[in-house]
Protein backbone atom coordinates (compact mmCIF):
# COMPACT_ATOMS: atom_id res chain seq x y z
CA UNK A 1 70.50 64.76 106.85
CA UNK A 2 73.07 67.29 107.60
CA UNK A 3 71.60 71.05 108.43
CA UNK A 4 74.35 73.40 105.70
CA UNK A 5 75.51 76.42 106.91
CA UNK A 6 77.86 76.15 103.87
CA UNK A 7 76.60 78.40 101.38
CA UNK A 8 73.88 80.98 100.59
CA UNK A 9 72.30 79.19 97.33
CA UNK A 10 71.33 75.71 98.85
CA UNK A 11 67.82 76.41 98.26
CA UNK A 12 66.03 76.74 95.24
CA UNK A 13 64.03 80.18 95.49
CA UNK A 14 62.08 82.03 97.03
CA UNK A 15 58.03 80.90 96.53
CA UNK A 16 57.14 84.14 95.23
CA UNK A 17 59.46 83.77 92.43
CA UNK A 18 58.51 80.48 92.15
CA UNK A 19 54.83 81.44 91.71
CA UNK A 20 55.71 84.39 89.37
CA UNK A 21 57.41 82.51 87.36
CA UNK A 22 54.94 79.91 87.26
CA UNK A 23 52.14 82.68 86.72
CA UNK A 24 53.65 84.02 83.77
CA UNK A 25 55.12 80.14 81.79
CA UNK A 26 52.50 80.91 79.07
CA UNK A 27 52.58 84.52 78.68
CA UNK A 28 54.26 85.29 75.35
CA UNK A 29 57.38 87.78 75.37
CA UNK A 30 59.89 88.99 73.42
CA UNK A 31 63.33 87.25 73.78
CA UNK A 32 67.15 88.21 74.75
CA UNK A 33 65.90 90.61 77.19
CA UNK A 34 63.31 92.66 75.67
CA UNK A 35 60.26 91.26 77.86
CA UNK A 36 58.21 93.61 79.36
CA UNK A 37 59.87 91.98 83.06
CA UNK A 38 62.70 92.82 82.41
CA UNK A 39 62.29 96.19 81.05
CA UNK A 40 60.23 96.74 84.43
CA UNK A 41 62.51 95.12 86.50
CA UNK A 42 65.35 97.53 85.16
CA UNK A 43 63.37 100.34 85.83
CA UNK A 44 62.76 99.65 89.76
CA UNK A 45 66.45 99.29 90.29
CA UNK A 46 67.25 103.02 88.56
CA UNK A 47 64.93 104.45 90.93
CA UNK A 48 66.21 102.18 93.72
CA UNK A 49 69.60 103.45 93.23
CA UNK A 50 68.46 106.57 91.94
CA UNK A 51 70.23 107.01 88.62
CA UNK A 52 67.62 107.08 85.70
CA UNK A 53 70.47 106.99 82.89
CA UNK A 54 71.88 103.60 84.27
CA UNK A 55 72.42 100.72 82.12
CA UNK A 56 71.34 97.31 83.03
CA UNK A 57 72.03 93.76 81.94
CA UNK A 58 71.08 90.46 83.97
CA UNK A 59 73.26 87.71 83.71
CA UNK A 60 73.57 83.97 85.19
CA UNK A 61 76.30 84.39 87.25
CA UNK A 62 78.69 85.84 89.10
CA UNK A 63 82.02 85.11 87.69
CA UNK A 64 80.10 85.64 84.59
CA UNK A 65 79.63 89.06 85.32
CA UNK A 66 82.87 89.72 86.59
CA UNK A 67 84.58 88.24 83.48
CA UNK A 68 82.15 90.42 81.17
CA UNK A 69 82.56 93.53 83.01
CA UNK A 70 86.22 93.28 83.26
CA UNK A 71 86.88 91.54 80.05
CA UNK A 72 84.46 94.13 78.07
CA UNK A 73 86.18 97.46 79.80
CA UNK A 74 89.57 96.54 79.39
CA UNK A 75 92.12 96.47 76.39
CA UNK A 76 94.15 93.95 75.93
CA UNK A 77 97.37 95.34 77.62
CA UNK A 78 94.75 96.66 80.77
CA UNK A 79 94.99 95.16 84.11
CA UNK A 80 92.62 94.63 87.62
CA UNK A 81 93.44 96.19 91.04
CA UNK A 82 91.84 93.45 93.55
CA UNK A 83 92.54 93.13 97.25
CA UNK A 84 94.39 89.66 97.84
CA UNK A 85 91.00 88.31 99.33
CA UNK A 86 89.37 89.06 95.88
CA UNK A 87 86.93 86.32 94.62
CA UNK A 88 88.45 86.67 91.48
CA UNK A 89 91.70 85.92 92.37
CA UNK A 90 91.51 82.15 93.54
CA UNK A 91 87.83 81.25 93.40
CA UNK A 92 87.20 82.26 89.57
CA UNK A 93 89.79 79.31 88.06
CA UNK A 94 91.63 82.17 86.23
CA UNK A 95 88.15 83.42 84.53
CA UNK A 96 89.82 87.02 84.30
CA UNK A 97 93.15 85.98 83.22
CA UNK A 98 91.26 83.56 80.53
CA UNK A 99 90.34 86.68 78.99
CA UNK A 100 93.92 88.03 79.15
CA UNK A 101 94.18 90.30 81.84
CA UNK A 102 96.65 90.64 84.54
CA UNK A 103 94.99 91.15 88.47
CA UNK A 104 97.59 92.80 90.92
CA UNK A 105 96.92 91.19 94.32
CA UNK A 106 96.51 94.54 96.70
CA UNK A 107 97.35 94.06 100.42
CA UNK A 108 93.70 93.95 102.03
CA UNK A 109 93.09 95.12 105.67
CA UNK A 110 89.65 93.62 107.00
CA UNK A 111 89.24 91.91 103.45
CA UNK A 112 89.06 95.33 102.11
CA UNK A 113 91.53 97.17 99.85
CA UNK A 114 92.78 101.09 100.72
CA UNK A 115 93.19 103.81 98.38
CA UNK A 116 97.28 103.43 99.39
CA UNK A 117 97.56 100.03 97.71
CA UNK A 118 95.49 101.18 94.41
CA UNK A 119 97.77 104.48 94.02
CA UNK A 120 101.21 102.22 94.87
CA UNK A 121 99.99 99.88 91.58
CA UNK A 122 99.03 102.93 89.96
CA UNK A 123 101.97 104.88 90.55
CA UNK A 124 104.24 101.68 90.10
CA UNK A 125 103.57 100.47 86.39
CA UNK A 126 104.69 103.41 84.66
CA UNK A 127 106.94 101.89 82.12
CA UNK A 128 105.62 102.54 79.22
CA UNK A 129 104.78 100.80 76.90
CA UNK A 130 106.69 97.52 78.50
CA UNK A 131 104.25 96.97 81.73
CA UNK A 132 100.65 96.33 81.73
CA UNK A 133 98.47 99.21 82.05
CA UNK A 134 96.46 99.22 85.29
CA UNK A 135 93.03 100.44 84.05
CA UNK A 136 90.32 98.82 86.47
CA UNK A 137 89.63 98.52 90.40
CA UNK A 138 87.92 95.91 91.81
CA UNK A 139 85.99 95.16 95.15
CA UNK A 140 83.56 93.17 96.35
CA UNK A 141 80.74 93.79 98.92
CA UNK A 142 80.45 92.02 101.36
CA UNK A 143 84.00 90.85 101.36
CA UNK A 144 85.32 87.35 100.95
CA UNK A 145 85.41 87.54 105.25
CA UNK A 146 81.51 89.07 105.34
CA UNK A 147 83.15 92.47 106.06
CA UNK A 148 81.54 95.80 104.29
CA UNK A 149 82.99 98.75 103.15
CA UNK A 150 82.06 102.10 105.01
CA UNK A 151 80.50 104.60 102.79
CA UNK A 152 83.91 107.11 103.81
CA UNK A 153 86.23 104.22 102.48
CA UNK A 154 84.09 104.21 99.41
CA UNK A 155 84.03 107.54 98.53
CA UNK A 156 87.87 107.19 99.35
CA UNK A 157 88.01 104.68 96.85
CA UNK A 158 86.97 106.11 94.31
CA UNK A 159 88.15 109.60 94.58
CA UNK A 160 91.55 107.94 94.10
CA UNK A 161 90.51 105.75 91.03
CA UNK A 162 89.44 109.42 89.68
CA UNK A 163 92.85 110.73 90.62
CA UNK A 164 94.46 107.81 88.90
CA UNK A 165 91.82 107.30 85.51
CA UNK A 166 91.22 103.94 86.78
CA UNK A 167 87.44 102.26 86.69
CA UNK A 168 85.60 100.95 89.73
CA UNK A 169 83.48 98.14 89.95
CA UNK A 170 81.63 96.94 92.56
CA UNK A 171 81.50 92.65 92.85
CA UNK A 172 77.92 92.32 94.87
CA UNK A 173 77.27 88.69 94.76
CA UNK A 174 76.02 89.40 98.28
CA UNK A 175 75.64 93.13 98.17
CA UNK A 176 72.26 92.48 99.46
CA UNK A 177 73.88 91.08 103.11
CA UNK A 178 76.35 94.50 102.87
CA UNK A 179 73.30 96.73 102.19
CA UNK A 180 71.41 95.14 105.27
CA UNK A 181 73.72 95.07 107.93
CA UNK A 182 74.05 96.43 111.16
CA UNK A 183 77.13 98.70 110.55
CA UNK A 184 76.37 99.73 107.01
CA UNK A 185 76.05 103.17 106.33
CA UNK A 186 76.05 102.86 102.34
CA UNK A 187 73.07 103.74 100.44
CA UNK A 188 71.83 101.98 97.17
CA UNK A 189 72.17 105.31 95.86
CA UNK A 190 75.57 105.80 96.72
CA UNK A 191 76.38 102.71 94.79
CA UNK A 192 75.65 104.91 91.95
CA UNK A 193 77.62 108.01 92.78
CA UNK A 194 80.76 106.56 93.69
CA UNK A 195 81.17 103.03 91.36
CA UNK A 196 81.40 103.21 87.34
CA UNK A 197 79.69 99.49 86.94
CA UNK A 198 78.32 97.44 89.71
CA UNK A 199 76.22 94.22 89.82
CA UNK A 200 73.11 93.04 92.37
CA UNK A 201 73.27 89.34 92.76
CA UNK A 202 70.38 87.59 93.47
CA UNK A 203 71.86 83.95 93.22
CA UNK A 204 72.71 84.12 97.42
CA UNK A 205 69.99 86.41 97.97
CA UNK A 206 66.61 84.46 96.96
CA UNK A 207 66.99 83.79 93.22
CA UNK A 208 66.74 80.73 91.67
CA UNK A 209 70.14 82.88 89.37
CA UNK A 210 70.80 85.87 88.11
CA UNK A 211 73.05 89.05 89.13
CA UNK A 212 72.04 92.70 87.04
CA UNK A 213 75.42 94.72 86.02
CA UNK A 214 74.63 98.38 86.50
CA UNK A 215 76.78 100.44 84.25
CA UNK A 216 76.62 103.93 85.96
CA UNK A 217 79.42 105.61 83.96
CA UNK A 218 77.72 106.09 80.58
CA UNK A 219 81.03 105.91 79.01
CA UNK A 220 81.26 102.08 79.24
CA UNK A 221 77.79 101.12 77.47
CA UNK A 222 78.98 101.00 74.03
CA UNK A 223 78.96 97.69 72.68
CA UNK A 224 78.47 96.27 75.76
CA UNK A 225 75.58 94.12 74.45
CA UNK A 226 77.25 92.90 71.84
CA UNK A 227 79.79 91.35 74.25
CA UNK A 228 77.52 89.61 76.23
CA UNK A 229 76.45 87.80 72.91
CA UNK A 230 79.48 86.80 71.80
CA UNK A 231 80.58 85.50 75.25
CA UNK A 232 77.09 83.69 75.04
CA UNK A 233 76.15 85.48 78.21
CA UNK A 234 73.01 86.82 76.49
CA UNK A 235 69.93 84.60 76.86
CA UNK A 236 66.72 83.85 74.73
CA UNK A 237 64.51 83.21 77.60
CA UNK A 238 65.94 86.59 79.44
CA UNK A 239 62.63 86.73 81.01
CA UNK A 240 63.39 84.50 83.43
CA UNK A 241 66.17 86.82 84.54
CA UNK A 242 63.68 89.82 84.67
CA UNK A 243 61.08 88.56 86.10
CA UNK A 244 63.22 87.42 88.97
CA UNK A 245 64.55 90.89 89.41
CA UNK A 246 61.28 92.29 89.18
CA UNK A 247 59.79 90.00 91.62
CA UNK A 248 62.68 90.80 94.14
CA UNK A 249 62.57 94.83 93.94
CA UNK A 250 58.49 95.44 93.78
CA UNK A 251 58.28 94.78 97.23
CA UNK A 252 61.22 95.25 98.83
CA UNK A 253 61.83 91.71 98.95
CA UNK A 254 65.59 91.60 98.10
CA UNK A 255 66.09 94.11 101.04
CA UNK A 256 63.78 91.57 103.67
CA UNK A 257 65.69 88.43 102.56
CA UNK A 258 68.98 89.94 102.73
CA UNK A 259 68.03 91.26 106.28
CA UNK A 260 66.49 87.46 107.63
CA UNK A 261 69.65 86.25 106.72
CA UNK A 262 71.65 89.16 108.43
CA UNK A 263 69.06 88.12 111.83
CA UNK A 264 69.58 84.74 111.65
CA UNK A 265 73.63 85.12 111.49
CA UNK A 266 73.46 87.49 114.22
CA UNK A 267 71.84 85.37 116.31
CA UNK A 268 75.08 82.26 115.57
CA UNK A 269 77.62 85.58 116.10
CA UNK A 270 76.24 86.29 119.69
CA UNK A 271 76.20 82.43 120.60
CA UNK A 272 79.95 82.04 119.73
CA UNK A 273 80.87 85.24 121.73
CA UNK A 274 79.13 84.12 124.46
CA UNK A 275 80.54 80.96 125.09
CA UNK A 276 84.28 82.59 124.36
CA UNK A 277 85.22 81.57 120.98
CA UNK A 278 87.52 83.85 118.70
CA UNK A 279 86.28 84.68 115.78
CA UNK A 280 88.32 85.21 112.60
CA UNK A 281 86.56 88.77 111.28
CA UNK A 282 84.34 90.86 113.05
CA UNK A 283 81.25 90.62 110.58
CA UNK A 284 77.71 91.91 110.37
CA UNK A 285 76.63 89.90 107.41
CA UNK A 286 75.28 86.78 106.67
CA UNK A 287 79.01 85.58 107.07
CA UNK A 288 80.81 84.06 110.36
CA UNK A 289 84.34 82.58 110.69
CA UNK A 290 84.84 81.32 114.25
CA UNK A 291 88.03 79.18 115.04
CA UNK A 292 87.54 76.10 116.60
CA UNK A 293 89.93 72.77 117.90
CA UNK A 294 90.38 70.40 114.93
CA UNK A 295 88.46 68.10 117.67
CA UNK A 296 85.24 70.81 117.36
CA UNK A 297 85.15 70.94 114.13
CA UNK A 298 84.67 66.81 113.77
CA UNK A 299 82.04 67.20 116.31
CA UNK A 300 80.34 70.13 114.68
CA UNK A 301 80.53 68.51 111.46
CA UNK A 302 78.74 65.40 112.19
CA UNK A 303 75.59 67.51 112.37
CA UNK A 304 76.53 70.28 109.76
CA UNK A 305 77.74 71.28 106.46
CA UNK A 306 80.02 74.23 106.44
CA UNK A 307 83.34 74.90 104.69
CA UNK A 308 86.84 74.38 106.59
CA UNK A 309 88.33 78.21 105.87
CA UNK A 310 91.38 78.79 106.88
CA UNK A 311 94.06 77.36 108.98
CA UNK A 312 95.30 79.82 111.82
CA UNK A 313 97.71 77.43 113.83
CA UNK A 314 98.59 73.50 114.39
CA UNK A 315 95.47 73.20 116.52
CA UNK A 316 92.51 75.61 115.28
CA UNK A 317 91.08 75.97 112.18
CA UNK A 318 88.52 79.11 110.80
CA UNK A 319 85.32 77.70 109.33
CA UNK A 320 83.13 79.59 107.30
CA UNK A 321 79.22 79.53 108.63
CA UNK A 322 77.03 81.49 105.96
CA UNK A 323 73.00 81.75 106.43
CA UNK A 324 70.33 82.72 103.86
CA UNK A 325 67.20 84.30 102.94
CA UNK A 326 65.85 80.38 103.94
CA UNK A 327 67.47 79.54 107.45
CA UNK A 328 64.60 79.19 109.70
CA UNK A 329 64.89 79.76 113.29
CA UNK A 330 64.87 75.50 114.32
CA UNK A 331 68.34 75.29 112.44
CA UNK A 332 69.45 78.43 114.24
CA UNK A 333 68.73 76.67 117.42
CA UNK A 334 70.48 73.37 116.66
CA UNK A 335 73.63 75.07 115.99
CA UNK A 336 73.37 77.12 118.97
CA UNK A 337 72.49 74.26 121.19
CA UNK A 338 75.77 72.65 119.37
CA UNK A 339 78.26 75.83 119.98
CA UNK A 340 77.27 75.57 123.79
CA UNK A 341 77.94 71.93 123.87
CA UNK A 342 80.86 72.41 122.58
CA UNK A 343 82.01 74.87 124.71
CA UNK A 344 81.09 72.45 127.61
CA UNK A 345 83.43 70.46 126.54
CA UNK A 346 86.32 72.16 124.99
């Protein structure tokens, strides 16, 4: 069997979610989110970020968050700001535009988008009423190329959403990874001071699912709830989103998993530098895209799952290489010993 470097949620979960959630099967709670997990869950992540006012709702999913967020902030005639690399602009099957809203693709530098871009689109659709109305900002963290914002270009960010009465909102599928790594210099608390809504995913960090939407701005809570009902987003057996949550911020354990995976991707980042490959981004997450000969990448796949990422010329092709809280130190070897064969032979 193939060793996957592919994604961050081939595993099932972590064992101490596993055993919580195994502890508690006969425990009897209240439903749709009003267990006492959940309720304590939400708790550890206002003092993690330190914002006791926040509002917060765990959901399955990732582009389910994204489509509630966006789809419950926006009117009709609103549109999204994303950076061209956004997930939500060609790995969401038109989720966001489902629910009627226009996303202007924003030029992205390192995966990231600049407060220029957002104020051109700002400034730009000022036709009124016969344009769109750009209303929202959206980023994710890590990026779509494992790059992370700096806590500067966030603060950048949203000083200019300010300036231009547009929302931000935080994608952080792996916001664990960005939070972790090497270069980062962004605080969970800063996630509070300088995004309106955010979300925690725990589905590539440990989880068997779930992400938690922080709503920081206290402006956007109303009827926020009843949203996630109607879009069905709102489960009977919430506890199993709580619990998860809870179990993963008691102990610091979201932080330690994000950071194994961080180590263990380090480790694959130094091997390809070392034996003189290019590598597409210079990342610090759990995220690597090395170019390789369409020959190396046969060879590499015949002992490893990973996703072909992006074609850079006739000959070499970027693959994507993404560890998790599970990737134990034998696989790490393996592909090591297989980068330095390969670089024999190149």
């Amino acid at each position: 069997m193939k060793i996957s470097f592919k994604n961050d949620y081939a595993e099932g979960a972590h064992p101490a979610i596993l055993e919580a959630l195994v502890r508690t099967n006969t425990v009897q709670q209240a439903g749709y989110g009003y267990d006492s997990y959940s309720a304590a869950a939400k708790e550890l992540i206002r003092k993690k970020i330190e914002n006791p006012e926040a509002q917060i709702f765990f959901v399955s999913g990732g582009t389910q968050a994204n489509m509630l967020v966006i789809g419950t902030l926006l009117r009709t005639y609103q549109s999204v700001i994303a950076p061209e690399t956004g997930h939500i602009a060609d790995n969401e099957t038109g989720a966001i535009e489902a629910v009627g809203h226009k996303i202007h693709l924003a030029p992205a530098t390192n995966g990231k988008i600049t407060p220029e871009s957002i104020a051109d689109f700002a400034t730009r659709y000022t036709n009124y009423p016969h344009q769109v109305q750009p209303r929202l900002v959206y980023i994710t963290n890590a990026t779509e190329i494992g790059t992370i914002y700096t806590l500067a270009e966030l603060k950048a960010i949203y000083e200019c959403c300010q300036a231009h009465n547009l929302l931000l909102f935080m994608d952080g599928a792996r916001l664990g990874s960005a939070l972790n790594a090497e270069d980062n210099d962004i605080q969970w608390k800063d996630l509070a001071r300088y995004t309106d809504v955010f979300y925690i995913g725990a589905t590539k960090n440990g989880g068997l699912l779930g992400e938690a939407i922080v709503i920081n701005n206290p402006a956007l809570t109303d009827g926020f709830e009843y949203y996630l009902k109607q879009q069905g987003a709102l489960l009977a057996k919430g506890r199993l989103l709580g619990l998860q949550f809870l179990t993963l911020f008691e102990n610091e354990l979201y932080d330690a998993l994000a950071l194994h995976a961080n180590q263990q991707m380090k480790r694959i980042k130094e091997a390809f530098v070392a034996n003189g490959y290019t590598l597409l981004s210079n990342t610090c997450t759990n995220q690597l895209f090395p170019i390789l000969t369409h020959n190396q990448i046969a060879a590499l796949a015949e002992q490893f799952d990973f996703y072909q990422w992006q074609k850079v010329d006739e000959q070499h092709t970027a693959i994507r290489l993404i560890s998790s809280w599970a990737t134990t130190d034998a696989q790490v070897d393996a592909l090591i010993q297989a980068i330095q064969s390969l670089a024999v032979t190149q």
